[in-house]
C-alpha atoms as a PDB file:
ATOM      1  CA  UNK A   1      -8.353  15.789  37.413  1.00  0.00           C
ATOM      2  CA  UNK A   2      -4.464  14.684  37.404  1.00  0.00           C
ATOM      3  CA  UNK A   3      -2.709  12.421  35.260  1.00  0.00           C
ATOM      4  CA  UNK A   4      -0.018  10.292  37.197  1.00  0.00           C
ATOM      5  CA  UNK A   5       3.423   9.646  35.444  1.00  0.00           C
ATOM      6  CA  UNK A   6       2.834   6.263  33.358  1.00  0.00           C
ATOM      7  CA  UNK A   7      -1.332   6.161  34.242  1.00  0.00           C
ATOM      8  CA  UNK A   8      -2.935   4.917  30.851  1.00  0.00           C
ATOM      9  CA  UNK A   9      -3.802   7.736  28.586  1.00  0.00           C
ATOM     10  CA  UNK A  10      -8.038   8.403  28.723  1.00  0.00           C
ATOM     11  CA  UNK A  11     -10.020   7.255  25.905  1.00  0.00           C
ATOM     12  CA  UNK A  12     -10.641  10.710  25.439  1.00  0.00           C
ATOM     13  CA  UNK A  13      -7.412  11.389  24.812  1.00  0.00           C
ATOM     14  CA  UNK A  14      -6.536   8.343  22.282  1.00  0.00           C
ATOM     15  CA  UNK A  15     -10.429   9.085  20.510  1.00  0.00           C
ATOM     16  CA  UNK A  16      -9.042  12.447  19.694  1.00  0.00           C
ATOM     17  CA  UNK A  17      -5.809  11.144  18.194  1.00  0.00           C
ATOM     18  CA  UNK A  18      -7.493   8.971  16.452  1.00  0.00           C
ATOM     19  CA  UNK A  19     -10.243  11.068  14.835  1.00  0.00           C
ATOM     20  CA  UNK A  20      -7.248  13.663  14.455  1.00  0.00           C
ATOM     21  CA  UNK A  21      -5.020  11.317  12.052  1.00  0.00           C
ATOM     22  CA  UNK A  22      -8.143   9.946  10.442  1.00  0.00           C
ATOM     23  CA  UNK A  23      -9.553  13.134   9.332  1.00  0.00           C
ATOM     24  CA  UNK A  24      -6.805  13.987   7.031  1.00  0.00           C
ATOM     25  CA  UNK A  25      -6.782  10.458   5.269  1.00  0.00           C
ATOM     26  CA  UNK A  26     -10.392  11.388   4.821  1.00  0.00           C
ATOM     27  CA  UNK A  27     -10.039  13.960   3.401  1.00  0.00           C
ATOM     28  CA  UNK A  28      -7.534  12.708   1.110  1.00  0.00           C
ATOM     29  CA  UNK A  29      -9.307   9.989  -0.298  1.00  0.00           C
ATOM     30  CA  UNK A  30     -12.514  12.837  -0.839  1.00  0.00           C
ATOM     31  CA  UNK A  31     -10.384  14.500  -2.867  1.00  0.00           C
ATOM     32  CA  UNK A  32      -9.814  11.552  -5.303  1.00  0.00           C
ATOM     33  CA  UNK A  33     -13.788  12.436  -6.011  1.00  0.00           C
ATOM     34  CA  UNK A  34     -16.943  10.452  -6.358  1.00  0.00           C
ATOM     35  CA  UNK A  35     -16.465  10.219  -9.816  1.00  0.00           C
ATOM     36  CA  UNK A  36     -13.606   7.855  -8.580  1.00  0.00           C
ATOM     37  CA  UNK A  37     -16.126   5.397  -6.423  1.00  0.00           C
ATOM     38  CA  UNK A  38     -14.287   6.083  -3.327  1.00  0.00           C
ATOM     39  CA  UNK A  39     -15.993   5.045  -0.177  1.00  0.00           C
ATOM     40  CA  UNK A  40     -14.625   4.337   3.152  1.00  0.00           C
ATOM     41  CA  UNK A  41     -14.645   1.096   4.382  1.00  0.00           C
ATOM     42  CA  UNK A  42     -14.565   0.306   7.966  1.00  0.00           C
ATOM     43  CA  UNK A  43     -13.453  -1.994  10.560  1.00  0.00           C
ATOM     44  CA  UNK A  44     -10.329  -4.128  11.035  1.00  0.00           C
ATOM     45  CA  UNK A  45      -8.103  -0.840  11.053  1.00  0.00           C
ATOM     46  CA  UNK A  46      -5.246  -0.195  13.250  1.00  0.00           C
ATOM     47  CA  UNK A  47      -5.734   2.519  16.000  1.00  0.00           C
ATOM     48  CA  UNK A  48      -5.005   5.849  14.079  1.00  0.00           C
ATOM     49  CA  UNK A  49      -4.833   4.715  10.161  1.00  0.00           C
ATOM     50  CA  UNK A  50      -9.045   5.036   9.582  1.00  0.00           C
ATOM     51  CA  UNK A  51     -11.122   3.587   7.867  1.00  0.00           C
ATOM     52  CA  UNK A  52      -9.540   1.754   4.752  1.00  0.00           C
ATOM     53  CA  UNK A  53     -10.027   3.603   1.173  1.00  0.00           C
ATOM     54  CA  UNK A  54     -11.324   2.182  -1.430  1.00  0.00           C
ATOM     55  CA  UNK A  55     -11.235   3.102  -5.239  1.00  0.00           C
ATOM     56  CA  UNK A  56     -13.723   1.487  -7.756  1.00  0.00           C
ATOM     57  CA  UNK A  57     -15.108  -0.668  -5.082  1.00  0.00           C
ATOM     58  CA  UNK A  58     -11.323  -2.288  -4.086  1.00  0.00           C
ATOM     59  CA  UNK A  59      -8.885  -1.005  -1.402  1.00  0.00           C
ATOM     60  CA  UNK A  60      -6.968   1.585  -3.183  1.00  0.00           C
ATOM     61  CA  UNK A  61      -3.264   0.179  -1.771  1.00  0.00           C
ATOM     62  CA  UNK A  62      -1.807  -1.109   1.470  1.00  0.00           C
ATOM     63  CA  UNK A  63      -1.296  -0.156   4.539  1.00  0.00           C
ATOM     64  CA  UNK A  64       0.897  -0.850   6.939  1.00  0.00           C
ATOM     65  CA  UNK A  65       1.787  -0.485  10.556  1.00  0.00           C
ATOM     66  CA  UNK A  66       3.627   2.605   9.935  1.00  0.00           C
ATOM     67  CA  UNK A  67       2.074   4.139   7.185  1.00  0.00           C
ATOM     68  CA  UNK A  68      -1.858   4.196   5.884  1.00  0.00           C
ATOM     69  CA  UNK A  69      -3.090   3.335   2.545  1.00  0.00           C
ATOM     70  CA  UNK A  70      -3.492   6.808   1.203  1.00  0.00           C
ATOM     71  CA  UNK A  71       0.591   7.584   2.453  1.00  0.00           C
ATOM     72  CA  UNK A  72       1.948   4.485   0.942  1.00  0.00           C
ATOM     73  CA  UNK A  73       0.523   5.499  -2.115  1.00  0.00           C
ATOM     74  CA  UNK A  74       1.162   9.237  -2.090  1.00  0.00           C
ATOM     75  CA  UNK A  75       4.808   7.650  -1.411  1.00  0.00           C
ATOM     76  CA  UNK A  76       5.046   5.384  -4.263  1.00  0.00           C
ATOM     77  CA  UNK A  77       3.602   7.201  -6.648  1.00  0.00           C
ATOM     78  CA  UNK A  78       6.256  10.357  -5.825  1.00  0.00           C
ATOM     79  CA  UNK A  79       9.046   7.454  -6.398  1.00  0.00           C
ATOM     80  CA  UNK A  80       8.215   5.588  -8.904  1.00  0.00           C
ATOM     81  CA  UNK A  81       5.037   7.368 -10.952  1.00  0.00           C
ATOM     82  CA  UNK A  82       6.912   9.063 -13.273  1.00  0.00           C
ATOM     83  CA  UNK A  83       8.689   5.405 -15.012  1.00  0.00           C
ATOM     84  CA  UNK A  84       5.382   3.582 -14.938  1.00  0.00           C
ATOM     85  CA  UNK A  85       3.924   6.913 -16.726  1.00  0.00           C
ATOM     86  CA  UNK A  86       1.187   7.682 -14.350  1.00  0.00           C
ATOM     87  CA  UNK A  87      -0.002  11.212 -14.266  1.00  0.00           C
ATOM     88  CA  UNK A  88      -1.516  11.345 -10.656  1.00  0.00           C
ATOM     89  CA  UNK A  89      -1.540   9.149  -7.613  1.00  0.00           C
ATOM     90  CA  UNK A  90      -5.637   7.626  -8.986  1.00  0.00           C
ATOM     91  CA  UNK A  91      -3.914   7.035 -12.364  1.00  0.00           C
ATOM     92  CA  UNK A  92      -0.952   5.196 -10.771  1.00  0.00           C
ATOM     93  CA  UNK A  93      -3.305   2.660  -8.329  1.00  0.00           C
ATOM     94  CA  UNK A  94      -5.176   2.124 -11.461  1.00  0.00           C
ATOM     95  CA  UNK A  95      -1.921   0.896 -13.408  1.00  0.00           C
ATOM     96  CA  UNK A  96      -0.898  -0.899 -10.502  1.00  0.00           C
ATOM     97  CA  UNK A  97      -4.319  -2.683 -10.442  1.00  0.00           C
ATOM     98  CA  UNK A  98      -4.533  -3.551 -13.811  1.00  0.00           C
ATOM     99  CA  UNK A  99      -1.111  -4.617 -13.886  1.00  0.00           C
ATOM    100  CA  UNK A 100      -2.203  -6.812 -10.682  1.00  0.00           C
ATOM    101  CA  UNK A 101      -5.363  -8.192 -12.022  1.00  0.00           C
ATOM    102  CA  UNK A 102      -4.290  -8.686 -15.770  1.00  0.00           C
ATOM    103  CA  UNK A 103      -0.566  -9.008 -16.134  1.00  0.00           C
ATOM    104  CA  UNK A 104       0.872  -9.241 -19.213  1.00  0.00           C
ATOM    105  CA  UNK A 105       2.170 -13.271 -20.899  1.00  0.00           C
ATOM    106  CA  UNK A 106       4.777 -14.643 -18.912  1.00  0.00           C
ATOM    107  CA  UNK A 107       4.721 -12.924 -15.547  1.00  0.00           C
ATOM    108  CA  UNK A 108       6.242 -14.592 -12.678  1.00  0.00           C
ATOM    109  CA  UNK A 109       4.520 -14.841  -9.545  1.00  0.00           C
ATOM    110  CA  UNK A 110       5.966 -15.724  -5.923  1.00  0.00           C
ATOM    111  CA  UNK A 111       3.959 -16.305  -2.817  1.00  0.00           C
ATOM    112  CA  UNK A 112       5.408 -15.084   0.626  1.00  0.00           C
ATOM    113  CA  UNK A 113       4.497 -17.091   3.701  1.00  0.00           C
ATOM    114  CA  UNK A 114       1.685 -13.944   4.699  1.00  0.00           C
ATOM    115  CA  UNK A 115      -0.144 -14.679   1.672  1.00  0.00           C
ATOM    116  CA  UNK A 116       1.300 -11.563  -0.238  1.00  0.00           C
ATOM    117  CA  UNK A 117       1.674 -12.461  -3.980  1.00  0.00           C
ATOM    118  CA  UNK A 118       5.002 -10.864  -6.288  1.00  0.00           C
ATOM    119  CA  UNK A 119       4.757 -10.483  -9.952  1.00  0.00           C
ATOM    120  CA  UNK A 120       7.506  -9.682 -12.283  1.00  0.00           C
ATOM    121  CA  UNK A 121       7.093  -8.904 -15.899  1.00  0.00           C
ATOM    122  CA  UNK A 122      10.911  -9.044 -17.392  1.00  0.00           C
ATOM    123  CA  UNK A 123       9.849  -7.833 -20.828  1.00  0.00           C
ATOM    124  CA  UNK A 124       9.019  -4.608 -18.887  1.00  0.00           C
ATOM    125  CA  UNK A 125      11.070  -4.904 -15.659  1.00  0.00           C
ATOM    126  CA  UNK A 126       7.675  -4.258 -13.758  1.00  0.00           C
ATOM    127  CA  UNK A 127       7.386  -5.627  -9.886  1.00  0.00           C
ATOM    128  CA  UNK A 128       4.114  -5.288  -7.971  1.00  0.00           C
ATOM    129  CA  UNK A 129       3.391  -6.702  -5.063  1.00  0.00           C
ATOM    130  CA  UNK A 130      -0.434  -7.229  -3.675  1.00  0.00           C
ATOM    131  CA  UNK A 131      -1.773  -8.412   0.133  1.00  0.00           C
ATOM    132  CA  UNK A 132      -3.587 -11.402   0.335  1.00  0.00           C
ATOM    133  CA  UNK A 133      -7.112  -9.192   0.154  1.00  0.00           C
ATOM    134  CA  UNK A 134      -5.375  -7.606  -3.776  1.00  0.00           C
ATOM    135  CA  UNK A 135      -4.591  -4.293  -2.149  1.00  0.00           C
ATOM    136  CA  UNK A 136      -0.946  -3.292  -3.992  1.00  0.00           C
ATOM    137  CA  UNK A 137       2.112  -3.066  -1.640  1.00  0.00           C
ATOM    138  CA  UNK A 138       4.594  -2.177  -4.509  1.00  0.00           C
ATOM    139  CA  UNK A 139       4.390  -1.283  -7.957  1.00  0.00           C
ATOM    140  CA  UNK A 140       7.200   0.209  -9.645  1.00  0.00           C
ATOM    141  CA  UNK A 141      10.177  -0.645 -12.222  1.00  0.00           C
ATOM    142  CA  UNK A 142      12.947  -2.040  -9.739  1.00  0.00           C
ATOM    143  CA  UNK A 143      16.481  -0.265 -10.613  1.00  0.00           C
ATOM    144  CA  UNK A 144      18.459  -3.271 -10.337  1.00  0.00           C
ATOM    145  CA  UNK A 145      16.427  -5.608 -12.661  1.00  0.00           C
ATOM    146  CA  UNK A 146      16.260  -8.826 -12.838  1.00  0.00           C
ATOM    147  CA  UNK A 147      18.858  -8.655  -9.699  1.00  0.00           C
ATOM    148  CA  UNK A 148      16.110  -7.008  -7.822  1.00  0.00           C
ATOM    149  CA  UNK A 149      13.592  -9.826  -8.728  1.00  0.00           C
ATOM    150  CA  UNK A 150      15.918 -13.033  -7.603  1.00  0.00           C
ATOM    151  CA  UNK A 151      16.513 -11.223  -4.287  1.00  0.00           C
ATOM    152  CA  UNK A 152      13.280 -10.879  -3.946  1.00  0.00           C
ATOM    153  CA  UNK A 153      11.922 -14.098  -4.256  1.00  0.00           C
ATOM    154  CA  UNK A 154      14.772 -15.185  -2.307  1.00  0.00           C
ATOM    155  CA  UNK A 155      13.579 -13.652   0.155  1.00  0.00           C
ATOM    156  CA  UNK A 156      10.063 -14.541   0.033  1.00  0.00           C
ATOM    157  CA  UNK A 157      10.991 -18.426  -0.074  1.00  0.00           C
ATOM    158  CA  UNK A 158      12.358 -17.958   3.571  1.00  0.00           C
ATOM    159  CA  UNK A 159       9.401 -15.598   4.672  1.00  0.00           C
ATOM    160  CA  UNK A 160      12.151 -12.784   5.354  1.00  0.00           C
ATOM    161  CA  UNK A 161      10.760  -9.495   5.523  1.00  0.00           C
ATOM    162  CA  UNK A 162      13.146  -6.611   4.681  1.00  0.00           C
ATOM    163  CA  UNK A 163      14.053  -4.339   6.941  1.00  0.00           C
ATOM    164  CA  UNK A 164      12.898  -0.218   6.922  1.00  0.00           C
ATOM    165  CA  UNK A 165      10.614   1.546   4.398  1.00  0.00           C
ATOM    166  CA  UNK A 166      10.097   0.021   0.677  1.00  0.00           C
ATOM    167  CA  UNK A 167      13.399  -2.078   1.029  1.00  0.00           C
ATOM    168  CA  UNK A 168      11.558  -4.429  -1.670  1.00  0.00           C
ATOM    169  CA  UNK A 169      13.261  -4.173  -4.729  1.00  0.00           C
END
């Protein structure tokens, strides 16, 4: 069988990509253990990212078009782990999700046109962000401060997104 220049690829061929890219997430999310109540959920996925992890029954972070879940966080927590003291990439998501679920006195909180949600605790200069289903997007200690956090919710009064990889403050 030949393949013409620009003929669609066969569902063969984008099946095997797909189970390809997905088997490593899966078997990054194993290794969080069961102790961990990782699952996989499925459905609503784009091609390629998997089925979404989940950690203690919730989606462990966001993912995105770029990135999955599992790489967001494996990012985030090589950035900006160490500040938030988080030993591991599980003990990091849990921070973030506690911070997420029950933030400290005094928190703001900005809603972006999508539905995401920002917090910002000043006391501790902590910024999370969390999707509209209360998988984290961000989580981290911005460097500029309370300069981070007006830009921010600048932005997220107009609905503008930033532009490239973690631009969020």
């Amino acid at each position: 069988m030949t393949r013409n220049k620009g003929a669609p690829l066969s569902l063969a061929v984008l099946l095997a990509a797909t189970l390809l890219s997905s088997a490593a997430e899966q078997s990054r999310a194993a290794s969080l253990g069961p102790q961990d109540s990782v699952w996989m959920a499925g459905g609503g996925r784009p091609l390629g990212h998997g089925p979404e992890p989940m950690l203690d029954g919730k989606p462990i972070w966001a993912d995105n078009r770029d990135h999955t879940a599992i790489q967001n966080l494996d990012y985030q927590f090589e950035h900006w782990g160490a500040p938030l003291g988080a030993r591991d990439a599980k003990d990091y998501a849990r921070k973030a999700r506690a911070f997420i679920e029950h933030p400290p006195h005094g928190v703001e909180r900005v809603s972006r046109p999508n539905g995401d949600v920002l917090i910002y605790d000043r006391a501790a200069n902590i910024l999370a962000i969390v999707r509209r289903d209360g998988a984290p997007r961000l989580f981290r200690k911005p460097l500029g401060g309370e300069a981070d956090w007006e830009k921010a919710k600048a932005e997220a009064s107009v609905g503008a997104r930033p532009a490239g990889r973690y631009r969020a403050p």
